[in-house]
PDB file of N, CA and C in Angstrom:
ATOM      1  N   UNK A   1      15.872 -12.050  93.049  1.00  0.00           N
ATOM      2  CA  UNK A   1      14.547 -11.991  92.452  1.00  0.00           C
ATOM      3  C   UNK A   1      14.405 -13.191  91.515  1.00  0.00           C
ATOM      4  N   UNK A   2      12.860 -13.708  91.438  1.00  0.00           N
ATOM      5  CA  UNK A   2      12.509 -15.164  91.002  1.00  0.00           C
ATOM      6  C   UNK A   2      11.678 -14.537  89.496  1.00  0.00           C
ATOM      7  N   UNK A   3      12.247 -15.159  88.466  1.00  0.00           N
ATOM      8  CA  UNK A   3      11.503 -15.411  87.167  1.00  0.00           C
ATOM      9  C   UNK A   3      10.530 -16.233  87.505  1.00  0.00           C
ATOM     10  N   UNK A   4       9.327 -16.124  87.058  1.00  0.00           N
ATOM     11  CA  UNK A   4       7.990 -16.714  87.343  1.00  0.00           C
ATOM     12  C   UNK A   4       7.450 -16.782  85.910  1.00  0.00           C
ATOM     13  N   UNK A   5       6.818 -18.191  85.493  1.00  0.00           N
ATOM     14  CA  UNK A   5       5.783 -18.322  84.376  1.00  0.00           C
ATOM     15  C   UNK A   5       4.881 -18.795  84.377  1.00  0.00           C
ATOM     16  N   UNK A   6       4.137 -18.570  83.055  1.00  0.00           N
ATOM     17  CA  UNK A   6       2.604 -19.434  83.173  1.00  0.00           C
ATOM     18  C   UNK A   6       2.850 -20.579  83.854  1.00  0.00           C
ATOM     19  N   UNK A   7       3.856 -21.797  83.807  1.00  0.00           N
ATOM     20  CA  UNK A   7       4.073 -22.862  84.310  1.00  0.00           C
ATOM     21  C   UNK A   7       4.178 -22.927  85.880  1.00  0.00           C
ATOM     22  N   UNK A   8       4.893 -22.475  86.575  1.00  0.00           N
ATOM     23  CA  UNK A   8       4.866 -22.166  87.431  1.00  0.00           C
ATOM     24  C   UNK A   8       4.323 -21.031  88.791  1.00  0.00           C
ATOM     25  N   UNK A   9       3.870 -20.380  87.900  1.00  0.00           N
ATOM     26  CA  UNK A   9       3.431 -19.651  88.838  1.00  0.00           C
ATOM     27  C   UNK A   9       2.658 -19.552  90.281  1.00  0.00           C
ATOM     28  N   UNK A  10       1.686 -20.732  90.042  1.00  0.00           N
ATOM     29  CA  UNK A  10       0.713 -21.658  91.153  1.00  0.00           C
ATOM     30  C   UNK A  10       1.851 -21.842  92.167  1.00  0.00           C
ATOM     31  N   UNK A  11       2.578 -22.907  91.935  1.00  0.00           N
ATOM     32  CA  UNK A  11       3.845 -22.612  92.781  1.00  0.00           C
ATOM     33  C   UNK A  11       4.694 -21.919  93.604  1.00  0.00           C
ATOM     34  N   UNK A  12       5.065 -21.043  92.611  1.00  0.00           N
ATOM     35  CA  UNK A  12       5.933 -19.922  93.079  1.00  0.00           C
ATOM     36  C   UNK A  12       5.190 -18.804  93.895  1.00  0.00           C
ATOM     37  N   UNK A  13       4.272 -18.778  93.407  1.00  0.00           N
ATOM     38  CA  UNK A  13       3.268 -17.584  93.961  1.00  0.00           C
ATOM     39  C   UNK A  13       2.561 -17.980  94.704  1.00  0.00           C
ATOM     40  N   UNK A  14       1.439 -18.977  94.014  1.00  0.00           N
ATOM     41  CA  UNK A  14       0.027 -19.006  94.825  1.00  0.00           C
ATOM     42  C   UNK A  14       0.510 -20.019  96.359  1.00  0.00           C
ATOM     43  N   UNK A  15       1.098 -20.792  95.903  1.00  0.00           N
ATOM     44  CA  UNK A  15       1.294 -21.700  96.784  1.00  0.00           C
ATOM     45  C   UNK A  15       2.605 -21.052  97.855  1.00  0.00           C
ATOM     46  N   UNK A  16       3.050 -19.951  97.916  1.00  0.00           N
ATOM     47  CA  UNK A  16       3.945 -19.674  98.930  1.00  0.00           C
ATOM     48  C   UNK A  16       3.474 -19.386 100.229  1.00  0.00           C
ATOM     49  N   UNK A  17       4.262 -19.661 100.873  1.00  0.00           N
ATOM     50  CA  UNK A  17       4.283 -19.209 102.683  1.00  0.00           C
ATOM     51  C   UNK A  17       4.362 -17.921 102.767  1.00  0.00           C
ATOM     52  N   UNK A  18       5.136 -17.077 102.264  1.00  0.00           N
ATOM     53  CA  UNK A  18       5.459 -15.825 102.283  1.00  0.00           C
ATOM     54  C   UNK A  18       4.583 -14.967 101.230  1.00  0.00           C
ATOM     55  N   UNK A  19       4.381 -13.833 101.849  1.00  0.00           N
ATOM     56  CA  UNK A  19       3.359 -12.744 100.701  1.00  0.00           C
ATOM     57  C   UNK A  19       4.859 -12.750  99.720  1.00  0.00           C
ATOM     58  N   UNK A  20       4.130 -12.165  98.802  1.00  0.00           N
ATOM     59  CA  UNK A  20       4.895 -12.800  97.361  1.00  0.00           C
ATOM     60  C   UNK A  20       4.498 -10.794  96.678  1.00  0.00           C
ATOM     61  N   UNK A  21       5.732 -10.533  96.068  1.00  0.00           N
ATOM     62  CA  UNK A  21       5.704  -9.207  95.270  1.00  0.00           C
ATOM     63  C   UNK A  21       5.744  -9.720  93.412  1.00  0.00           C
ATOM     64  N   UNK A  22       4.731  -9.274  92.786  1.00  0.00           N
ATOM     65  CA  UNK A  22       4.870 -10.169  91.624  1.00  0.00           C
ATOM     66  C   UNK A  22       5.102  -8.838  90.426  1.00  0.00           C
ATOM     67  N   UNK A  23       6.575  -8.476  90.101  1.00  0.00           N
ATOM     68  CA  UNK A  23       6.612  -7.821  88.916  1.00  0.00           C
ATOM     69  C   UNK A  23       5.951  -7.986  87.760  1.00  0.00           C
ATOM     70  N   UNK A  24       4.695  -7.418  87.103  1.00  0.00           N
ATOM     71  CA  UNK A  24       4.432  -8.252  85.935  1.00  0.00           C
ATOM     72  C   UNK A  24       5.384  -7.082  84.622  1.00  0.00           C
ATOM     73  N   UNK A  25       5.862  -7.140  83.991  1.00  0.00           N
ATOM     74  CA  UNK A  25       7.069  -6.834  83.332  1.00  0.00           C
ATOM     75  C   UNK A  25       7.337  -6.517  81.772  1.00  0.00           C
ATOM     76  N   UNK A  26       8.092  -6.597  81.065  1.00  0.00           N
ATOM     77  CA  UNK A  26       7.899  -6.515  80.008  1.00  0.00           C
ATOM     78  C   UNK A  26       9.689  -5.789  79.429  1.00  0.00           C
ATOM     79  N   UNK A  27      10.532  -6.445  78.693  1.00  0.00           N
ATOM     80  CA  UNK A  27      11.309  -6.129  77.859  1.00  0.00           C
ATOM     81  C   UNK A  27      11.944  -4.298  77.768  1.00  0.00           C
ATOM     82  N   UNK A  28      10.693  -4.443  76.613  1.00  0.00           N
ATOM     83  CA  UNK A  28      10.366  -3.318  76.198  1.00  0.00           C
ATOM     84  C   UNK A  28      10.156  -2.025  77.213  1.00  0.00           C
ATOM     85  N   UNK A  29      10.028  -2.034  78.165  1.00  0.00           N
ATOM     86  CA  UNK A  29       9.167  -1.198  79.157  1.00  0.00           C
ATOM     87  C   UNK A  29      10.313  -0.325  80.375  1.00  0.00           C
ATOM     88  N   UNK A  30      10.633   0.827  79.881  1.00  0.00           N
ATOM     89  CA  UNK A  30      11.436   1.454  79.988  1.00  0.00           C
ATOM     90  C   UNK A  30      11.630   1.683  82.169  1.00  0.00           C
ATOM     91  N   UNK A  31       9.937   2.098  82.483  1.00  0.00           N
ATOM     92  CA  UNK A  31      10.052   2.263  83.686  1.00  0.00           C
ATOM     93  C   UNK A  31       9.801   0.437  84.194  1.00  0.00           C
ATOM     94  N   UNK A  32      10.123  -0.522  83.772  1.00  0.00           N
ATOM     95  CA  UNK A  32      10.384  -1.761  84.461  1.00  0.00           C
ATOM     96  C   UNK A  32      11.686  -2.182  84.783  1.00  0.00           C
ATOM     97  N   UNK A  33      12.704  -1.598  83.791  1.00  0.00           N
ATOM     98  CA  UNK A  33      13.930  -1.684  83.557  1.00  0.00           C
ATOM     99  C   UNK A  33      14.610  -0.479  84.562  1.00  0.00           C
ATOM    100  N   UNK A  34      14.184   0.377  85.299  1.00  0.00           N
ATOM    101  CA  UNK A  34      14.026   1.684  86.694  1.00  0.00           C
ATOM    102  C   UNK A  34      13.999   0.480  87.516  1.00  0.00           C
ATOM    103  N   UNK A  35      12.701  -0.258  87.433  1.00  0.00           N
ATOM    104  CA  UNK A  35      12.768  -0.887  88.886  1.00  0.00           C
ATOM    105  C   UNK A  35      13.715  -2.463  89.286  1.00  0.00           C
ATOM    106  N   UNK A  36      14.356  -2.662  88.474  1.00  0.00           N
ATOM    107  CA  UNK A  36      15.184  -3.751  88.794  1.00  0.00           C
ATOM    108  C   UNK A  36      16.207  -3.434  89.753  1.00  0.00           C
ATOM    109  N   UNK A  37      16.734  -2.753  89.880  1.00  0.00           N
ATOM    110  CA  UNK A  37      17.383  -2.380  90.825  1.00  0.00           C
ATOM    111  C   UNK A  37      16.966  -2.376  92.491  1.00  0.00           C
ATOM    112  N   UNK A  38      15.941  -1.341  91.939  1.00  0.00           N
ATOM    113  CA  UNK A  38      15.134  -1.764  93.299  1.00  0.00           C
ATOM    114  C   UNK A  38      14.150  -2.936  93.970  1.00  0.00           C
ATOM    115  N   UNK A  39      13.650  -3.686  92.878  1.00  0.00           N
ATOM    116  CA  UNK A  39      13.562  -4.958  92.982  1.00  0.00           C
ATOM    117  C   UNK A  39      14.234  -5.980  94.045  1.00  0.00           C
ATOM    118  N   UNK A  40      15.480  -5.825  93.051  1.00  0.00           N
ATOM    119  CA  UNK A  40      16.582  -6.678  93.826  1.00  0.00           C
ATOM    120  C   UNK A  40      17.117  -6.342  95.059  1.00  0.00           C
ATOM    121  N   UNK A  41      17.020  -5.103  95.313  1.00  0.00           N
ATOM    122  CA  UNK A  41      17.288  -4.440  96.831  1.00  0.00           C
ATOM    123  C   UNK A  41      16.666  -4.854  97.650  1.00  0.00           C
ATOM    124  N   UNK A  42      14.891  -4.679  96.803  1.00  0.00           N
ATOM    125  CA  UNK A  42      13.968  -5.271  97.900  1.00  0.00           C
ATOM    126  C   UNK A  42      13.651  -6.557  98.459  1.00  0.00           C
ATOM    127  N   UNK A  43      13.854  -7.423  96.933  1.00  0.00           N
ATOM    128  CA  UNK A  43      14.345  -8.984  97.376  1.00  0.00           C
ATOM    129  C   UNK A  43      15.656  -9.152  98.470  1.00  0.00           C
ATOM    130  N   UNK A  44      16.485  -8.832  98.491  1.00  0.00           N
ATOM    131  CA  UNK A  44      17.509  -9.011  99.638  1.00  0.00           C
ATOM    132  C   UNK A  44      17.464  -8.496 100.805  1.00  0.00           C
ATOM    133  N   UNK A  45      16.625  -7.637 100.957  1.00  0.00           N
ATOM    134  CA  UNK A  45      16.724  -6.594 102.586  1.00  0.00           C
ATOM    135  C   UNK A  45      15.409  -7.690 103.143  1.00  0.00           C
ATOM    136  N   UNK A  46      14.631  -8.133 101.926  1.00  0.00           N
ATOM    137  CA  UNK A  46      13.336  -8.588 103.063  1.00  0.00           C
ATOM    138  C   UNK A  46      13.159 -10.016 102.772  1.00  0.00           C
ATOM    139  N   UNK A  47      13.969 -10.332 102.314  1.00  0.00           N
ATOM    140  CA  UNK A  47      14.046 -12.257 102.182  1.00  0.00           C
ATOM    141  C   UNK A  47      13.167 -12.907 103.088  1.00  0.00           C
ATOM    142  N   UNK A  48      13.511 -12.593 104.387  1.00  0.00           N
ATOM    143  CA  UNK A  48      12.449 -13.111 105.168  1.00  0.00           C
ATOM    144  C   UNK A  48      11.549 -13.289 105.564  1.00  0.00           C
ATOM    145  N   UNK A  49      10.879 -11.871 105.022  1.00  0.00           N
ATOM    146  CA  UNK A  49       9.326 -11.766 105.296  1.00  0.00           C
ATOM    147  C   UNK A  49       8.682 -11.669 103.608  1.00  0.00           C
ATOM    148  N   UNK A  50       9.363 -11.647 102.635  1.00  0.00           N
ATOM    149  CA  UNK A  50       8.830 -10.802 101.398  1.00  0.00           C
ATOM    150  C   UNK A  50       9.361 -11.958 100.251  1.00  0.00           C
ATOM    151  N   UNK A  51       8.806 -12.458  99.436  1.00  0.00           N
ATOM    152  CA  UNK A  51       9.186 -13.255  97.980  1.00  0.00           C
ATOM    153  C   UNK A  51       9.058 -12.223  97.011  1.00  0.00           C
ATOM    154  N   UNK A  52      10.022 -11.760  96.337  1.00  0.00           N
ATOM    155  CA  UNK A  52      10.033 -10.579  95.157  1.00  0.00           C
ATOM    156  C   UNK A  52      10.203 -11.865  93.542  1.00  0.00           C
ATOM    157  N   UNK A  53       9.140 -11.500  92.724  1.00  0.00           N
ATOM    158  CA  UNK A  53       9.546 -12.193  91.705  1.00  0.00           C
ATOM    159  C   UNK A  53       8.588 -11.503  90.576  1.00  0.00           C
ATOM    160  N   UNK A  54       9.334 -11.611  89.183  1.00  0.00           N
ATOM    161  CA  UNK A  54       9.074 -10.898  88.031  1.00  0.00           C
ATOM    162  C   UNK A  54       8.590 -12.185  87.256  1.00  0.00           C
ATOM    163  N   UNK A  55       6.997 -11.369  86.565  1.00  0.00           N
ATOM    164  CA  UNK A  55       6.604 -12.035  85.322  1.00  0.00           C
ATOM    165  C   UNK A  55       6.667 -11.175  83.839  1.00  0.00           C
ATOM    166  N   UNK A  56       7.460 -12.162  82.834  1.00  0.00           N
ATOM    167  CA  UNK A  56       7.340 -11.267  81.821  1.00  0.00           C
ATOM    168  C   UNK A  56       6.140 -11.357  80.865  1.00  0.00           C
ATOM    169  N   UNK A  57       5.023  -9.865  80.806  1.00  0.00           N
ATOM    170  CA  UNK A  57       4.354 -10.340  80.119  1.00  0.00           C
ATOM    171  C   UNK A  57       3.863 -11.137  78.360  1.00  0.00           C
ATOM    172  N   UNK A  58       4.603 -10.780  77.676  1.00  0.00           N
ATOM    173  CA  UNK A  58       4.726 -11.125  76.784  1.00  0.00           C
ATOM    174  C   UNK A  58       5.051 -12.933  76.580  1.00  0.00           C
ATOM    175  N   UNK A  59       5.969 -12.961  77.210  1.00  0.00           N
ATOM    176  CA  UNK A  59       6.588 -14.904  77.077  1.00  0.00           C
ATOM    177  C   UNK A  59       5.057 -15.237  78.127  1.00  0.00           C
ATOM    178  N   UNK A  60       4.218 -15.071  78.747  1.00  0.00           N
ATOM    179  CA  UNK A  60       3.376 -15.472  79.734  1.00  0.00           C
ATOM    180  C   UNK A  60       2.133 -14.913  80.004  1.00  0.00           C
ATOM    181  N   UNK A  61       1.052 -14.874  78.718  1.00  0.00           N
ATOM    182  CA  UNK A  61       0.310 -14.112  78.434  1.00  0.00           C
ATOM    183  C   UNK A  61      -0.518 -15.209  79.227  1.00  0.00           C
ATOM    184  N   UNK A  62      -0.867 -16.060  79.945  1.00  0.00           N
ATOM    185  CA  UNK A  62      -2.088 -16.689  80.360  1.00  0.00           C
ATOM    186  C   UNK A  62      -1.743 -16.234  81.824  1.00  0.00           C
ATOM    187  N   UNK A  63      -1.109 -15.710  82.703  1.00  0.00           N
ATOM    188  CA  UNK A  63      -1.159 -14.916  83.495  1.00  0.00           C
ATOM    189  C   UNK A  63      -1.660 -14.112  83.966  1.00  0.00           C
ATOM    190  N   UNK A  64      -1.010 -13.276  82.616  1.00  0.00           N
ATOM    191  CA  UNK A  64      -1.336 -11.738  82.523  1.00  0.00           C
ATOM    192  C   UNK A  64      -2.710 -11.525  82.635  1.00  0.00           C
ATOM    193  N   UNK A  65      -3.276 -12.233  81.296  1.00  0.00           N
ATOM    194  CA  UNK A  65      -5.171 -12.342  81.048  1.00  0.00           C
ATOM    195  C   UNK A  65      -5.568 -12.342  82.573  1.00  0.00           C
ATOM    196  N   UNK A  66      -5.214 -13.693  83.061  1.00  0.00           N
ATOM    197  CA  UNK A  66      -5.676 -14.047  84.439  1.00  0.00           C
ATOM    198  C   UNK A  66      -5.819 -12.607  85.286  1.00  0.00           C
ATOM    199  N   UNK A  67      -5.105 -12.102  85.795  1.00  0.00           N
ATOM    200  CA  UNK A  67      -4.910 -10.945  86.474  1.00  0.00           C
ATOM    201  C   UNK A  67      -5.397  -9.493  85.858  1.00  0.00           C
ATOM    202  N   UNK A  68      -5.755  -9.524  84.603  1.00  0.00           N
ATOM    203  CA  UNK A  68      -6.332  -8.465  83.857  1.00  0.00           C
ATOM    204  C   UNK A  68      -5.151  -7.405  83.956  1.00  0.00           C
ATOM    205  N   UNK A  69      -3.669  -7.820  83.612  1.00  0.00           N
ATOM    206  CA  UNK A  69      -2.661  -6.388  83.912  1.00  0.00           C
ATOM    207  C   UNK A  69      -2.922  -6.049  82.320  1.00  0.00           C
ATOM    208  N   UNK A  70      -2.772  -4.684  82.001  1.00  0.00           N
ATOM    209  CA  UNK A  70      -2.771  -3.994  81.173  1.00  0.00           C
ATOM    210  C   UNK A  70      -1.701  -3.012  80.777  1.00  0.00           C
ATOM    211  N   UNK A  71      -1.044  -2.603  82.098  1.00  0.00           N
ATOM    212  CA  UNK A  71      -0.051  -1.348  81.768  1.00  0.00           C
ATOM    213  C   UNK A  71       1.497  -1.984  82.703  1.00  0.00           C
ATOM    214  N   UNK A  72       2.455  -1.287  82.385  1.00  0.00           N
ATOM    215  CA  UNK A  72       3.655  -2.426  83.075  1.00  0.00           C
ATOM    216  C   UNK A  72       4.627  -1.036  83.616  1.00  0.00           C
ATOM    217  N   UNK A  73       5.030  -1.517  84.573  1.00  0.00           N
ATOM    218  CA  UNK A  73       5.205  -2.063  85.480  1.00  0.00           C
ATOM    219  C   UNK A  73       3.718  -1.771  86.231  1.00  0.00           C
ATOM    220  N   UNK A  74       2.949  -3.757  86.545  1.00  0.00           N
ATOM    221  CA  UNK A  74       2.376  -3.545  87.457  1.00  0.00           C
ATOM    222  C   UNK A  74       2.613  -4.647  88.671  1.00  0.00           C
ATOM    223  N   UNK A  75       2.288  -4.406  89.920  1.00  0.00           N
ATOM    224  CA  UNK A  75       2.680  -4.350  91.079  1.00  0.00           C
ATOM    225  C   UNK A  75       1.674  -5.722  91.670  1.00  0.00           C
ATOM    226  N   UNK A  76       1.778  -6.849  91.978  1.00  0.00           N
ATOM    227  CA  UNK A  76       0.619  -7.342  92.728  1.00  0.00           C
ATOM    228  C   UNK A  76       1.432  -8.019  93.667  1.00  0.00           C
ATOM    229  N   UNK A  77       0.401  -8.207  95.177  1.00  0.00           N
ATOM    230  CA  UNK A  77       1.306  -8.630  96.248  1.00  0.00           C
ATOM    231  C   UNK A  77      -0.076  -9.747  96.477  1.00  0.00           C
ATOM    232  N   UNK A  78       0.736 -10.803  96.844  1.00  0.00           N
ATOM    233  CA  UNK A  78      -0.074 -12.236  96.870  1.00  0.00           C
ATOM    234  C   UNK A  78      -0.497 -12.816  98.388  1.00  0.00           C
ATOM    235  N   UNK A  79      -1.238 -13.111  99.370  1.00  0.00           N
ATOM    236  CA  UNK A  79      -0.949 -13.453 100.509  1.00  0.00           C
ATOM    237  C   UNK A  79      -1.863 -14.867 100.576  1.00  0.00           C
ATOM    238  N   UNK A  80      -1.581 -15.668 101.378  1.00  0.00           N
ATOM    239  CA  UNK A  80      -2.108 -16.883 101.302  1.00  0.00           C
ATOM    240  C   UNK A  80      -2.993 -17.009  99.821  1.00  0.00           C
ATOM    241  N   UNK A  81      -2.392 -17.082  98.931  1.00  0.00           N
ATOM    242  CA  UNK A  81      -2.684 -17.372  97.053  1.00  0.00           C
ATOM    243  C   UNK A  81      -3.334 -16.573  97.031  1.00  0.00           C
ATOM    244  N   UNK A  82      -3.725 -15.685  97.073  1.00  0.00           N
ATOM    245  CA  UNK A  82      -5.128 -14.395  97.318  1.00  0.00           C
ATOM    246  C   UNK A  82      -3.881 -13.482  96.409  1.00  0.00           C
ATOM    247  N   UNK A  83      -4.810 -12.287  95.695  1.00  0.00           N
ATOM    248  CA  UNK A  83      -4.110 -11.065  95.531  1.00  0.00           C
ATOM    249  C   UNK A  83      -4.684  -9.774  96.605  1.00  0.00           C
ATOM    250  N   UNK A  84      -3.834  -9.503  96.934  1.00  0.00           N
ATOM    251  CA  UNK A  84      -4.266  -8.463  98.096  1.00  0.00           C
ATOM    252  C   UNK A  84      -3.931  -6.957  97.812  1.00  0.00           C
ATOM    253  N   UNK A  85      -3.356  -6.681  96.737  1.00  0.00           N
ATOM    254  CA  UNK A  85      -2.919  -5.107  96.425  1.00  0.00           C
ATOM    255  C   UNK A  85      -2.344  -5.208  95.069  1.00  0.00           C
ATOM    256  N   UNK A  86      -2.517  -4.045  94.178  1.00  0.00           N
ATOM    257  CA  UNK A  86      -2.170  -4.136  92.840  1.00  0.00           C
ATOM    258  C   UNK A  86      -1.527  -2.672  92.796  1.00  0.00           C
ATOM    259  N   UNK A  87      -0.493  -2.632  91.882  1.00  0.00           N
ATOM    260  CA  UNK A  87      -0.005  -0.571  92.063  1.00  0.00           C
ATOM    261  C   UNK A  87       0.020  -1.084  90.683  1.00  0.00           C
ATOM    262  N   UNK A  88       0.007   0.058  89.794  1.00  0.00           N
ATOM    263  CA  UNK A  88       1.031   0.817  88.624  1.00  0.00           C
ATOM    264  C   UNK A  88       2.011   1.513  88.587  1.00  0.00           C
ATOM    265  N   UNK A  89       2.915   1.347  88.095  1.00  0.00           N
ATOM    266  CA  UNK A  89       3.854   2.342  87.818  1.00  0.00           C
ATOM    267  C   UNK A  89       5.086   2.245  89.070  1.00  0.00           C
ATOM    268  N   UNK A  90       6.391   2.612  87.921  1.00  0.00           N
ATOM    269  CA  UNK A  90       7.259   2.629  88.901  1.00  0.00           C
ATOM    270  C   UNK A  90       7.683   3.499  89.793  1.00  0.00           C
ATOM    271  N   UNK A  91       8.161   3.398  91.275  1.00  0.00           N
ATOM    272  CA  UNK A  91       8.009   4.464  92.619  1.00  0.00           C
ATOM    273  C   UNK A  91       9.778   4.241  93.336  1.00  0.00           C
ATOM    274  N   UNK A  92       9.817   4.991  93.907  1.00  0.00           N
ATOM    275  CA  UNK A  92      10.997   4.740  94.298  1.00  0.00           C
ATOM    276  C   UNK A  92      10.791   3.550  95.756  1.00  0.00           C
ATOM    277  N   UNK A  93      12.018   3.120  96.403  1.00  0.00           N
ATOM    278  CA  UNK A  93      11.820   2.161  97.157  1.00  0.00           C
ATOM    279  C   UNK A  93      11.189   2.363  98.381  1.00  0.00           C
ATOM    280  N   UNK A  94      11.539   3.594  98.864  1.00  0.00           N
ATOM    281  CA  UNK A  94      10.833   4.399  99.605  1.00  0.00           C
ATOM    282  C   UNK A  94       9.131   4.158  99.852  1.00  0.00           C
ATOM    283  N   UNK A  95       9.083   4.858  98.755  1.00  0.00           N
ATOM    284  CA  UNK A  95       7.355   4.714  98.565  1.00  0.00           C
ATOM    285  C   UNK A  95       6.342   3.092  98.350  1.00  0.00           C
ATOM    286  N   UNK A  96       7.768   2.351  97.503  1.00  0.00           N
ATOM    287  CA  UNK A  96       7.357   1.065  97.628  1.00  0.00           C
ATOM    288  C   UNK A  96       6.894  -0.255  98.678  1.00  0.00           C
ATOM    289  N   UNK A  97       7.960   0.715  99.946  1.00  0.00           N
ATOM    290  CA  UNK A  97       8.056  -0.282 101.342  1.00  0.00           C
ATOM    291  C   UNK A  97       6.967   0.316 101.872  1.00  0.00           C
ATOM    292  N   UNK A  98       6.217   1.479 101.936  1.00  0.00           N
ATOM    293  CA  UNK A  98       5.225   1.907 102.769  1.00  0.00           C
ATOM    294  C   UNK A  98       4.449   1.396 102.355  1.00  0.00           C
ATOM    295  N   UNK A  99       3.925   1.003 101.135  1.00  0.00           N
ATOM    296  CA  UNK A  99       2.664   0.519 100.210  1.00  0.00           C
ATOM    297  C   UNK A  99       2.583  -0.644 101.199  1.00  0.00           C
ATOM    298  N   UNK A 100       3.615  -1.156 101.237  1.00  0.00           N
ATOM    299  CA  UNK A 100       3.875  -2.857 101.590  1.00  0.00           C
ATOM    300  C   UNK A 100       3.797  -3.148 102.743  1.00  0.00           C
ATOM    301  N   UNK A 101       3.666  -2.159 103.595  1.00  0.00           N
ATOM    302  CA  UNK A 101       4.043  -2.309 104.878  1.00  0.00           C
ATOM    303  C   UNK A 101       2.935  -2.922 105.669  1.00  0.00           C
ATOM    304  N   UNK A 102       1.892  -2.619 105.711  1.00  0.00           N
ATOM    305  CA  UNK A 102       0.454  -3.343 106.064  1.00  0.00           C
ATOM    306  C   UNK A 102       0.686  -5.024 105.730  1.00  0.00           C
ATOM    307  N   UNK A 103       1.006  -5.670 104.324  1.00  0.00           N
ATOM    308  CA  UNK A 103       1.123  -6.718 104.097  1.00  0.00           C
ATOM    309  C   UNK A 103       2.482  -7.376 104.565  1.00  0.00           C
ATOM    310  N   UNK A 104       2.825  -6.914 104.737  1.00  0.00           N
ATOM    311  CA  UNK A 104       4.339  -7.482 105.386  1.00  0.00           C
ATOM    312  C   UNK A 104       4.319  -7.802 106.968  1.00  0.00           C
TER     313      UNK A 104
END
């Protein structure tokens, strides 16, 4: 899984080949710190079709604004620089791959 910032993000995100999973995140944030695990599961099983990467909101508040996230863990999946799906809250991986499955 890819750390992403205000600096980069155009990059990492908008500009990828691959739909892109964008943790927006936070320290503090008890059910964000649940999904790292599964994060990283999900970054490795789907490398090929899937870019998994975390923004923290706090260090990268011109993002955040951008996207209007408010509550954390939230969920946005990117496809040709577009945002195409937004979740809240953390789910098990299960429930996470079905969400995804249309965009994938």
């Amino acid at each position: 899984m890819i750390d992403v910032t205000d600096e980069d993000f155009a990059a990492q995100v908008i500009g990828s080949e691959l739909p892109v999973l964008v943790e927006f995140t936070a320290d503090w944030c008890p059910p964000c710190r649940q999904m790292g695990p599964v994060l990283h599961a999900l970054a490795a099983e789907e490398a090929d079709r899937l870019k998994v990467v975390q923004l923290n909101v706090d260090r990268n508040p011109v993002t955040t604004n951008a996207y209007r996230v408010l509550s954390m863990p939230t969920f946005m999946v990117f496809r040709g620089g577009e945002p195409v799906r937004a979740m809240v809250g953390a789910r098990p991986k299960r429930r996470l791959l079905a969400e995804l499955a249309d965009v994938l």
